[in-house]
PDB file of N, CA and C in Angstrom:
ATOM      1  N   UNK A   1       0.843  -1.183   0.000  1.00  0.00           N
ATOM      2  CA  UNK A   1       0.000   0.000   0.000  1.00  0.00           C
ATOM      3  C   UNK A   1       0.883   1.238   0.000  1.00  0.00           C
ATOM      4  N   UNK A   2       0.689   2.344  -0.710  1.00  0.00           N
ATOM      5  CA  UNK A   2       1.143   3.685  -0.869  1.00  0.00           C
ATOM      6  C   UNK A   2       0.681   4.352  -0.280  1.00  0.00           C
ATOM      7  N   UNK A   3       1.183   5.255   0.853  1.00  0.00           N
ATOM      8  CA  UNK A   3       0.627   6.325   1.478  1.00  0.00           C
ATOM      9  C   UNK A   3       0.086   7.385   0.113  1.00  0.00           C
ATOM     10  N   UNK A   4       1.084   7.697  -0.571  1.00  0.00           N
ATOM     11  CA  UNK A   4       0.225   8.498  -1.595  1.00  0.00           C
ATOM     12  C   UNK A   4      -0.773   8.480  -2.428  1.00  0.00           C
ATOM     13  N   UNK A   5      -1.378   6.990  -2.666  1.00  0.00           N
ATOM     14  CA  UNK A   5      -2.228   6.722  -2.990  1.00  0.00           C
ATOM     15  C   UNK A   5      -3.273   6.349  -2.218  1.00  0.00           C
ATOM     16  N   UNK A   6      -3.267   6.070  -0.972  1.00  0.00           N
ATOM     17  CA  UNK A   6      -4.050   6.691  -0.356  1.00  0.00           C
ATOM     18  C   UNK A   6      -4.938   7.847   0.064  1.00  0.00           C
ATOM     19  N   UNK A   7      -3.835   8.986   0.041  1.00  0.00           N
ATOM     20  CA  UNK A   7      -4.389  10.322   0.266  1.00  0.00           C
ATOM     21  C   UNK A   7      -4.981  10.836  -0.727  1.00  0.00           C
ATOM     22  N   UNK A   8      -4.511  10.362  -2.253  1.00  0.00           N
ATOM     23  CA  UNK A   8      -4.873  10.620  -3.368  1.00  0.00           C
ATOM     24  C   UNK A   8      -6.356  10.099  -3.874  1.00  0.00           C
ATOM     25  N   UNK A   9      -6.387   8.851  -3.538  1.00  0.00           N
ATOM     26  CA  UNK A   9      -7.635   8.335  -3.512  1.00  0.00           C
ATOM     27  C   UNK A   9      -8.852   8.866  -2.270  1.00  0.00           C
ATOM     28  N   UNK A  10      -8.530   9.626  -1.027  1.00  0.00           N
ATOM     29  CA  UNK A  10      -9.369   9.852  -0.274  1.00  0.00           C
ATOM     30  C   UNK A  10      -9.440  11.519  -0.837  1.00  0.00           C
ATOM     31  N   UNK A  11      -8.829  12.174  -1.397  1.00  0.00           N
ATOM     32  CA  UNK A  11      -8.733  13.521  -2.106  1.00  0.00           C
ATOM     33  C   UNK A  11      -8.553  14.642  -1.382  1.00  0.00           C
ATOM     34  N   UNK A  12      -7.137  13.787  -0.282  1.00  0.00           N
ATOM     35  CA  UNK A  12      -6.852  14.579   0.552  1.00  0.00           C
ATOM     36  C   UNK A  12      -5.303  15.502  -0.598  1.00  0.00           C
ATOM     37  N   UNK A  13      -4.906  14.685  -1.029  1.00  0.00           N
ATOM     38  CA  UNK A  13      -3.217  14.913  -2.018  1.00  0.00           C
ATOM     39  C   UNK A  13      -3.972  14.712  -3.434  1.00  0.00           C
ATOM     40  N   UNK A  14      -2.780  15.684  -4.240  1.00  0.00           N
ATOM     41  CA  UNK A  14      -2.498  15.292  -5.886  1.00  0.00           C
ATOM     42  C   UNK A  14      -1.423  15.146  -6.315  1.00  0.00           C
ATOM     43  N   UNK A  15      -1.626  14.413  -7.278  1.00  0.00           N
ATOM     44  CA  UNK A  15       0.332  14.060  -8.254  1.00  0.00           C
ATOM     45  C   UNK A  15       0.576  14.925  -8.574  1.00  0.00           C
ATOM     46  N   UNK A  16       2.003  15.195  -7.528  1.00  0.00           N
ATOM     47  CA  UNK A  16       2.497  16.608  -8.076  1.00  0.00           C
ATOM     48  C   UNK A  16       3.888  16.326  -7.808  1.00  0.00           C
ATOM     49  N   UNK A  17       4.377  17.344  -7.952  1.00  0.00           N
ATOM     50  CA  UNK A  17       5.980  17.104  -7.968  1.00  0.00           C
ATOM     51  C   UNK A  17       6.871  15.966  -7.899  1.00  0.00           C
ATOM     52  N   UNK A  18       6.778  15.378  -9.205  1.00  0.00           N
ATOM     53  CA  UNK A  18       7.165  14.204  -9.595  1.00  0.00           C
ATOM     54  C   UNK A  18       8.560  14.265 -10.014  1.00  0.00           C
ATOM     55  N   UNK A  19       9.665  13.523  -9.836  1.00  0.00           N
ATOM     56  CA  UNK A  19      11.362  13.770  -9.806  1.00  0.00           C
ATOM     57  C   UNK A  19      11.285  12.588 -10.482  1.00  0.00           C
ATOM     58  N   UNK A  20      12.151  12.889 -11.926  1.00  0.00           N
ATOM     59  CA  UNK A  20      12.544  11.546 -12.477  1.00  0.00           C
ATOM     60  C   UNK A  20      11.482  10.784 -13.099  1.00  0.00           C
ATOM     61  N   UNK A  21      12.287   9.629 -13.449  1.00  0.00           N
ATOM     62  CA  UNK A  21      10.919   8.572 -13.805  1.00  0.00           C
ATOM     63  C   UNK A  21      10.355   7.461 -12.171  1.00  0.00           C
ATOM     64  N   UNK A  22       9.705   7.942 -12.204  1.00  0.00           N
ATOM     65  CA  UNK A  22       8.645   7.423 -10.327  1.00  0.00           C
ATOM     66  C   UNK A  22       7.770   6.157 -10.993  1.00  0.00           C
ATOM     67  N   UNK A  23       8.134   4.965 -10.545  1.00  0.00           N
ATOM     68  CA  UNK A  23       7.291   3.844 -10.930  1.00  0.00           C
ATOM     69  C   UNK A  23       5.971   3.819 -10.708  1.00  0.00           C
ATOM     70  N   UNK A  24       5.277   4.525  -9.792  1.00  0.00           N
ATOM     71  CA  UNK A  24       3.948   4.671  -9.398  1.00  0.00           C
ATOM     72  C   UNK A  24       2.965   5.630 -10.169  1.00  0.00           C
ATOM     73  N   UNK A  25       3.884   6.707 -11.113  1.00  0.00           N
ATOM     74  CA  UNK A  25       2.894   7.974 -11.536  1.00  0.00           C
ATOM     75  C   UNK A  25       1.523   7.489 -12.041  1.00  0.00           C
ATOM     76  N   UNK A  26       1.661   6.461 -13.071  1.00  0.00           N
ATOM     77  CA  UNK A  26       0.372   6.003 -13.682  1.00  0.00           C
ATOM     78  C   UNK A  26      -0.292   5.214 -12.714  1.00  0.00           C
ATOM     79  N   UNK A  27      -0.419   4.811 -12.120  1.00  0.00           N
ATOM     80  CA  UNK A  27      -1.046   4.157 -10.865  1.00  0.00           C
ATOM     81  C   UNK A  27      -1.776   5.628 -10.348  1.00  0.00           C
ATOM     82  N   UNK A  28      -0.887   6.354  -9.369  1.00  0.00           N
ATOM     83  CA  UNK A  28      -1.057   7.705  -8.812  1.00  0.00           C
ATOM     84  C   UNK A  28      -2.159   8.479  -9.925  1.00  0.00           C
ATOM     85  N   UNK A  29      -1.715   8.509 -10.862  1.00  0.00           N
ATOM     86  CA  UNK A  29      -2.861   9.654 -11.856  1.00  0.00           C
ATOM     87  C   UNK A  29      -3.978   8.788 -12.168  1.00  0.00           C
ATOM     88  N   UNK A  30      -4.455   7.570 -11.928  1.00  0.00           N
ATOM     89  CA  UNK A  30      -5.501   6.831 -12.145  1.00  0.00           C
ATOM     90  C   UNK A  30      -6.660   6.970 -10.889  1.00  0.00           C
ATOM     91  N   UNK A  31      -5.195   6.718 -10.208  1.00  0.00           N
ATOM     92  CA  UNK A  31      -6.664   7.200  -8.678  1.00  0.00           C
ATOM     93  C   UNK A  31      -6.886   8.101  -8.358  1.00  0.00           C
ATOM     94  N   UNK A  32      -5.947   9.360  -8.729  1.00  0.00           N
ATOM     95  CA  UNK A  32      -6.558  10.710  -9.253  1.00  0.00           C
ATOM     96  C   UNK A  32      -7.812  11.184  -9.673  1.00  0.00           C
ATOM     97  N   UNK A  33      -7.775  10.489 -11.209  1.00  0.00           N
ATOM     98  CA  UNK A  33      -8.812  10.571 -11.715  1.00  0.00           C
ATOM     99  C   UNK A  33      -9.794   9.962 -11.760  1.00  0.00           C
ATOM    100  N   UNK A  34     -10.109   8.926 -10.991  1.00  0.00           N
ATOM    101  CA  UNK A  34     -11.341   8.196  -9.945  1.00  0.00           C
ATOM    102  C   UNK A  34     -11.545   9.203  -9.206  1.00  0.00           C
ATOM    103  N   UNK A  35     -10.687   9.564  -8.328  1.00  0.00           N
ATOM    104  CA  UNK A  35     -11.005  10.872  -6.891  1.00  0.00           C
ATOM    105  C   UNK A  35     -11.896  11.592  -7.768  1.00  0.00           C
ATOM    106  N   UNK A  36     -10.994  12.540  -8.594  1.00  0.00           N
ATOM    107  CA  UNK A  36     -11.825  13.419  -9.320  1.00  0.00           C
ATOM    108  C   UNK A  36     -13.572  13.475  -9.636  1.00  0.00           C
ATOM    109  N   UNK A  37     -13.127  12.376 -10.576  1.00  0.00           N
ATOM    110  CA  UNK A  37     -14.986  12.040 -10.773  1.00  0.00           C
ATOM    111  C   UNK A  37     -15.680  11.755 -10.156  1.00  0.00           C
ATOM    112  N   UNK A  38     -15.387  11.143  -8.799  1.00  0.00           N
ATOM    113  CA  UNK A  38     -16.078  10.980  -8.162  1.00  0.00           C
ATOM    114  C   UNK A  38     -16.608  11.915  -7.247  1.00  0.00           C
ATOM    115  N   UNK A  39     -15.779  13.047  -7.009  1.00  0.00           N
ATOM    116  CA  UNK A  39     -15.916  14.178  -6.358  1.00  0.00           C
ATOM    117  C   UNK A  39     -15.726  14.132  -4.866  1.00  0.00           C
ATOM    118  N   UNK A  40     -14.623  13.318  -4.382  1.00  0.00           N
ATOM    119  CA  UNK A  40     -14.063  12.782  -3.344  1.00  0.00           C
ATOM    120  C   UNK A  40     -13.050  14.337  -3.155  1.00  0.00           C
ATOM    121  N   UNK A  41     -12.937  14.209  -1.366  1.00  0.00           N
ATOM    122  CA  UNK A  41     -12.231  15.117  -0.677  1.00  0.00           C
ATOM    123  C   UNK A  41     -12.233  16.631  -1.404  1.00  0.00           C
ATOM    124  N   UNK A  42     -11.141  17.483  -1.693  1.00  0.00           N
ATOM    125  CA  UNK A  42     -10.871  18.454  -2.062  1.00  0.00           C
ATOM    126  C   UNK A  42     -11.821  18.486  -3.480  1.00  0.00           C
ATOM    127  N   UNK A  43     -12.005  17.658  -4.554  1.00  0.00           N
ATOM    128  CA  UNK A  43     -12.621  17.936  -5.623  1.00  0.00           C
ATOM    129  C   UNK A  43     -14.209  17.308  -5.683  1.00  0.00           C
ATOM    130  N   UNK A  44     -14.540  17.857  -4.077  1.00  0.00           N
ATOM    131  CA  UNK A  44     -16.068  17.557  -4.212  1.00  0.00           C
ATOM    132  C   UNK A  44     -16.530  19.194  -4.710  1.00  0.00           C
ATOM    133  N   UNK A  45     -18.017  19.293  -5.147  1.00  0.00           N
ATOM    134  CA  UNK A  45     -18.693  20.489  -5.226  1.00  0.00           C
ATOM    135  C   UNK A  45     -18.604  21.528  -4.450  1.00  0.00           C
ATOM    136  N   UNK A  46     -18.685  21.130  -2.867  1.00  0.00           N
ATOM    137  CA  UNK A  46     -18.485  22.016  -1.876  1.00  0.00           C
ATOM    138  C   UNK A  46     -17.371  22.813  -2.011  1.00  0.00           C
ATOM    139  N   UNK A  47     -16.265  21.824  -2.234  1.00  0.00           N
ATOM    140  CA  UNK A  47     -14.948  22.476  -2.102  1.00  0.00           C
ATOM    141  C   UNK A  47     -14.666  23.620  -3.173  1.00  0.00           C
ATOM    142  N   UNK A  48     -15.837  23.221  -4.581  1.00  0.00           N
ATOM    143  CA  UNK A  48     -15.253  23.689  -5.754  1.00  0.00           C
ATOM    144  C   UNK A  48     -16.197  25.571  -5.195  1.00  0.00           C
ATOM    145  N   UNK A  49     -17.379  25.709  -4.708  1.00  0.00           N
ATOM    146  CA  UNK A  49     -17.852  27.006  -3.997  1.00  0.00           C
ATOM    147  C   UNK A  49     -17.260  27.684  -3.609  1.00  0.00           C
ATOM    148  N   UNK A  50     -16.381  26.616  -2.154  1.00  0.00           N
ATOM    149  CA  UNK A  50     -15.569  27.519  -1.323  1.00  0.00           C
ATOM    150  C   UNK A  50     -14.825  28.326  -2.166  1.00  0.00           C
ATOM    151  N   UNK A  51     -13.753  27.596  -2.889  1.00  0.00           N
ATOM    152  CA  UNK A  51     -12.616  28.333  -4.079  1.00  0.00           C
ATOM    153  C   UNK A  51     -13.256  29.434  -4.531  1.00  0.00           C
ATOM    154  N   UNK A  52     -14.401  29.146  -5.468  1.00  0.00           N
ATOM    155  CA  UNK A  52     -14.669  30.513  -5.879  1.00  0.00           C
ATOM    156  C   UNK A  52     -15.046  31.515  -5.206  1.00  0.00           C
ATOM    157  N   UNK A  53     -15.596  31.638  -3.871  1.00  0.00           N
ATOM    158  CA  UNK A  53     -16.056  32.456  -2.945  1.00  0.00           C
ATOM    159  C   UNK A  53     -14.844  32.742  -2.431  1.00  0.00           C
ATOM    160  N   UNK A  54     -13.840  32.431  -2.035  1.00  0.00           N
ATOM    161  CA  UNK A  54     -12.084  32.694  -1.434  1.00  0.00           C
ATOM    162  C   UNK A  54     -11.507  33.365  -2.416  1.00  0.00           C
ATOM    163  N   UNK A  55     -11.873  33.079  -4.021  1.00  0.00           N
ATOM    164  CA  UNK A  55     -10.533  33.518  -4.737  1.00  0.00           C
ATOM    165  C   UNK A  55     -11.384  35.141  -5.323  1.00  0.00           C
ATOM    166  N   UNK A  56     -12.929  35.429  -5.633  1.00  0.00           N
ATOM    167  CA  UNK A  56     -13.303  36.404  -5.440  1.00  0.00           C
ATOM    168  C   UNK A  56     -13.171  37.294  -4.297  1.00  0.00           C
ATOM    169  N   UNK A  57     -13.110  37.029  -2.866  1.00  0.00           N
ATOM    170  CA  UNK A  57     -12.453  38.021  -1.896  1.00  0.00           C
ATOM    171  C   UNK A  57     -11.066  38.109  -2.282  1.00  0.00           C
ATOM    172  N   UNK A  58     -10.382  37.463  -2.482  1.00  0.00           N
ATOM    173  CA  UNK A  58      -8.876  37.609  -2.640  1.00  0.00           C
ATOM    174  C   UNK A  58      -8.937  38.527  -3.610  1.00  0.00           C
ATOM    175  N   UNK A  59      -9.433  39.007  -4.995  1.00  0.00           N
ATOM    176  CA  UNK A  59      -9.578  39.448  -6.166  1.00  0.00           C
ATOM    177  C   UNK A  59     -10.042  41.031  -5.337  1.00  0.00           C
ATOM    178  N   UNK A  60     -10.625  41.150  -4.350  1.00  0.00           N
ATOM    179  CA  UNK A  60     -11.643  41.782  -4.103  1.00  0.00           C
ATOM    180  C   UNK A  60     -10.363  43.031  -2.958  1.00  0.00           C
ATOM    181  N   UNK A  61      -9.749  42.073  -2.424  1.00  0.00           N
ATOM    182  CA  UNK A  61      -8.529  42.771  -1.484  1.00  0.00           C
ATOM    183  C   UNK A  61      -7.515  43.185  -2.082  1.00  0.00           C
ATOM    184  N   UNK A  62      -7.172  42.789  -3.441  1.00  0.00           N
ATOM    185  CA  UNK A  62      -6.142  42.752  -4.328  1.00  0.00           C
ATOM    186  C   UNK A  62      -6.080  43.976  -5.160  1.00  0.00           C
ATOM    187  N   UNK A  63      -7.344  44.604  -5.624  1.00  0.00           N
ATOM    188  CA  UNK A  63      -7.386  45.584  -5.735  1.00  0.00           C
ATOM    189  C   UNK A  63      -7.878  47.090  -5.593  1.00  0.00           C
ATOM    190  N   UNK A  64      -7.041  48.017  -5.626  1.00  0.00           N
ATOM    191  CA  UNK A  64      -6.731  49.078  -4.228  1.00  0.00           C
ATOM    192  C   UNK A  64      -7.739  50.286  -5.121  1.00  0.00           C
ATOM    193  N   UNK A  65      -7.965  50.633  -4.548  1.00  0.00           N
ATOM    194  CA  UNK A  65      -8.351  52.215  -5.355  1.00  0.00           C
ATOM    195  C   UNK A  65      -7.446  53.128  -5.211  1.00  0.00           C
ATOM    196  N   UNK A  66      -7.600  54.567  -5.841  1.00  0.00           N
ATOM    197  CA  UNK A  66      -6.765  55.509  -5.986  1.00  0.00           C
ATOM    198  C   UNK A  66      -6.101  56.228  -5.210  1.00  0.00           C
ATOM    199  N   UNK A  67      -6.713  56.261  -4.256  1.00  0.00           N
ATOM    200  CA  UNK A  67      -6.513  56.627  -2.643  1.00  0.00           C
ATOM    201  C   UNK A  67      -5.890  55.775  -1.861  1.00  0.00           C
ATOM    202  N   UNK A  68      -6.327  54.590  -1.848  1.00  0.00           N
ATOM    203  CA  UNK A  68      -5.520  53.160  -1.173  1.00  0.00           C
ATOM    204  C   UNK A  68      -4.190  53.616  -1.393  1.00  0.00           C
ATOM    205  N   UNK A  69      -3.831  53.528  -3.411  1.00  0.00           N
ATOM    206  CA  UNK A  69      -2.495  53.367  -3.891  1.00  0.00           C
ATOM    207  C   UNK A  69      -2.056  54.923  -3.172  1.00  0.00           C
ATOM    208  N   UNK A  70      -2.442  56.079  -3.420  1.00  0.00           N
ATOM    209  CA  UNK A  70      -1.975  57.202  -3.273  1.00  0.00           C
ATOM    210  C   UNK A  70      -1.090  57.126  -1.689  1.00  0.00           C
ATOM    211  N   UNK A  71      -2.124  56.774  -1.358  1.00  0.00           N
ATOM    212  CA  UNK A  71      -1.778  56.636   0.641  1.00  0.00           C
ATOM    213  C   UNK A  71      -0.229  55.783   0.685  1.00  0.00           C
ATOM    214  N   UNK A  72      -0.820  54.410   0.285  1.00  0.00           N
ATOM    215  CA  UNK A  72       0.453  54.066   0.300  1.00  0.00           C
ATOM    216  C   UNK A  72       1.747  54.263  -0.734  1.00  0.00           C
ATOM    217  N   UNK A  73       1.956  55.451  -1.315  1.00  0.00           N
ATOM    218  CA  UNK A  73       2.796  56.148  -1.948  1.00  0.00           C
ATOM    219  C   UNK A  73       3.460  56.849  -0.599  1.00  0.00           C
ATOM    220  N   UNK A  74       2.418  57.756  -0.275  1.00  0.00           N
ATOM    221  CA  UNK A  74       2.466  58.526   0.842  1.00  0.00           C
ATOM    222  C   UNK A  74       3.824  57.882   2.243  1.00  0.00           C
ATOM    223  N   UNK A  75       2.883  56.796   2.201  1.00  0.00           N
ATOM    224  CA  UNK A  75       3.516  56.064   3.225  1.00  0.00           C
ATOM    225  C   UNK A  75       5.241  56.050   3.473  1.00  0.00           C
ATOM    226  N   UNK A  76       5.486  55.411   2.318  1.00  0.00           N
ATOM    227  CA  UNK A  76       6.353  55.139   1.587  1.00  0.00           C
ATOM    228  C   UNK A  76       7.445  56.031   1.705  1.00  0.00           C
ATOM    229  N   UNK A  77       6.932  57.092   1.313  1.00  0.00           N
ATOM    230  CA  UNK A  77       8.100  58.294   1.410  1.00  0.00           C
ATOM    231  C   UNK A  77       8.206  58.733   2.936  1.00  0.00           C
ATOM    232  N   UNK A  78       7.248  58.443   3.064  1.00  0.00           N
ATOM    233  CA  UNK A  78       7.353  59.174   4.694  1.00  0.00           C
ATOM    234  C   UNK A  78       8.306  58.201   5.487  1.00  0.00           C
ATOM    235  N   UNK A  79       8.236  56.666   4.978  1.00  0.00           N
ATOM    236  CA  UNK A  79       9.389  55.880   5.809  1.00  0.00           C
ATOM    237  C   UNK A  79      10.366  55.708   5.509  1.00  0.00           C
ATOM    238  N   UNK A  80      10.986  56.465   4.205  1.00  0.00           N
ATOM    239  CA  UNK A  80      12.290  56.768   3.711  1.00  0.00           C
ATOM    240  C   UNK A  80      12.738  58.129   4.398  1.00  0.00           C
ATOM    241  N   UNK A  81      11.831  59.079   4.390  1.00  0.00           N
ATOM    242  CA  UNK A  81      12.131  60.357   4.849  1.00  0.00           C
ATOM    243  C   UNK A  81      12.891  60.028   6.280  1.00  0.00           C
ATOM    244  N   UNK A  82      11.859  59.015   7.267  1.00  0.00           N
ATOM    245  CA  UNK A  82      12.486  58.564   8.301  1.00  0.00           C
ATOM    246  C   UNK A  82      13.357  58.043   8.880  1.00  0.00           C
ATOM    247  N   UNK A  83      14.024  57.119   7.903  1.00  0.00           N
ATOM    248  CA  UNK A  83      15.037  56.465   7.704  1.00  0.00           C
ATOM    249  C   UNK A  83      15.922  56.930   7.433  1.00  0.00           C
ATOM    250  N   UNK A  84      16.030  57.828   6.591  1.00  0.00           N
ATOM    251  CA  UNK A  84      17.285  58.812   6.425  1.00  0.00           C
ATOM    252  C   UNK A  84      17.526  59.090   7.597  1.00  0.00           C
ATOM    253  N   UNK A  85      16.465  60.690   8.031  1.00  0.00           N
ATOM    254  CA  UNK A  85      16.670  60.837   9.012  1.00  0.00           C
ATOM    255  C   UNK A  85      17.520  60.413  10.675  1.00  0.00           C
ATOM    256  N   UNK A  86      16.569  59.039  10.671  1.00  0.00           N
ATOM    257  CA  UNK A  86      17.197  58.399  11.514  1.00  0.00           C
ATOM    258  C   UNK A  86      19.044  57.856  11.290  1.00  0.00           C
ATOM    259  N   UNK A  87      19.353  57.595   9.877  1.00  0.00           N
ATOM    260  CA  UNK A  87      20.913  57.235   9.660  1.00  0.00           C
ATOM    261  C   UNK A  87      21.683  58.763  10.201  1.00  0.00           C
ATOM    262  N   UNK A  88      21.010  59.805   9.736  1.00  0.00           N
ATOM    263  CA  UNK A  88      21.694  60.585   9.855  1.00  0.00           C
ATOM    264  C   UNK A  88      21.900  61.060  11.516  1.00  0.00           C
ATOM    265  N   UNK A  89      21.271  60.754  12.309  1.00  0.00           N
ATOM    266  CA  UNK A  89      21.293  61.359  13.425  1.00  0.00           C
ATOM    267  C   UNK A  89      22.303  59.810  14.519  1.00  0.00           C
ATOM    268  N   UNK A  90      22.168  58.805  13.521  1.00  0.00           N
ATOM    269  CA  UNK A  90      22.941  58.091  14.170  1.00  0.00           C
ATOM    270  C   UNK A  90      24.441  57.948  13.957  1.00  0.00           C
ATOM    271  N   UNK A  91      24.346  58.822  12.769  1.00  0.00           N
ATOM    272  CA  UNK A  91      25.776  59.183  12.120  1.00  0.00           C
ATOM    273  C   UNK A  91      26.124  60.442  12.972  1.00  0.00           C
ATOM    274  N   UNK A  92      25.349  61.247  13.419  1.00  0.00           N
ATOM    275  CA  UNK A  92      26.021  61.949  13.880  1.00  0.00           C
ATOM    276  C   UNK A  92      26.415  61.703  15.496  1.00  0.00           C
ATOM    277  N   UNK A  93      25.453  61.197  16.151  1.00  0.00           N
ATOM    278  CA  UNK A  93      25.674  60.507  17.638  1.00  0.00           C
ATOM    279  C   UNK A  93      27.262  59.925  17.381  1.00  0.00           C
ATOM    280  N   UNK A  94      27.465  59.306  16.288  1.00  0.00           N
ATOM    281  CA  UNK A  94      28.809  58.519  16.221  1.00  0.00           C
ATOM    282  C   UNK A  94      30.137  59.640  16.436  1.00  0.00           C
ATOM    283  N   UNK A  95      29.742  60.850  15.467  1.00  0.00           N
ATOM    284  CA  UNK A  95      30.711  61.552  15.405  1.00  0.00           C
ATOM    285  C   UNK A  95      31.124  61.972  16.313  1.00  0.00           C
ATOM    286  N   UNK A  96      29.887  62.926  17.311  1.00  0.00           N
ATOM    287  CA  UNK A  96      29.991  62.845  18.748  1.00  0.00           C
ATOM    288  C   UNK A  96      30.606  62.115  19.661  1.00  0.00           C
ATOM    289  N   UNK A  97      30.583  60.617  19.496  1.00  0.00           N
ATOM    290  CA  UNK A  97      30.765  59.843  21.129  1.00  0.00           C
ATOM    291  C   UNK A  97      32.640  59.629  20.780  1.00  0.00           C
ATOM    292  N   UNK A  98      32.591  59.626  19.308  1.00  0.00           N
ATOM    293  CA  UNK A  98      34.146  59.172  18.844  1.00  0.00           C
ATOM    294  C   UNK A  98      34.657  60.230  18.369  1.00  0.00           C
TER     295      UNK A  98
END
């Protein structure tokens, strides 16, 4: 028995990152594609909802409006401005103590 074909067949795993020639792949992609059709674990219906309801919020956070982007422009400079700043005052503490 194969642990990977196990998980593969319960549609917990998929054939993936395969190294070389692997004596099992065609075995592995058969019970794959049983899982599949059958709509076992990860490639049941339910699962296929969730995805699209997850990858539309993701789509949804992903993009910023004009203001979002502007702000964090804003940001941006303001933590370079700071950063300088800060080198410089630690450059000068140095000059000071030495």
């Amino acid at each position: 028995t194969l642990l990977q074909e196990s998980l593969i067949e319960r549609g917990l795993a998929e054939v993936a990152y395969l190294y070389g020639d692997y004596k099992y792949t065609a075995r592995l992609e058969t019970v794959q594609k049983m899982a599949k059709e059958n709509k076992v674990g990860f490639w049941s219906e339910e699962t296929e909802k969730v995805e699209k309801v997850s990858s539309k919020t993701k789509k949804k956070k992903e993009e910023k409006t004009f203001v979002q982007k502007l702000v964090d422009q804003l940001l941006a400079k303001v933590f370079d401005y700071i950063e300088n700043l800060l080198d410089k005052i630690a450059s000068w503490i140095e000059n000071v103590l030495y």
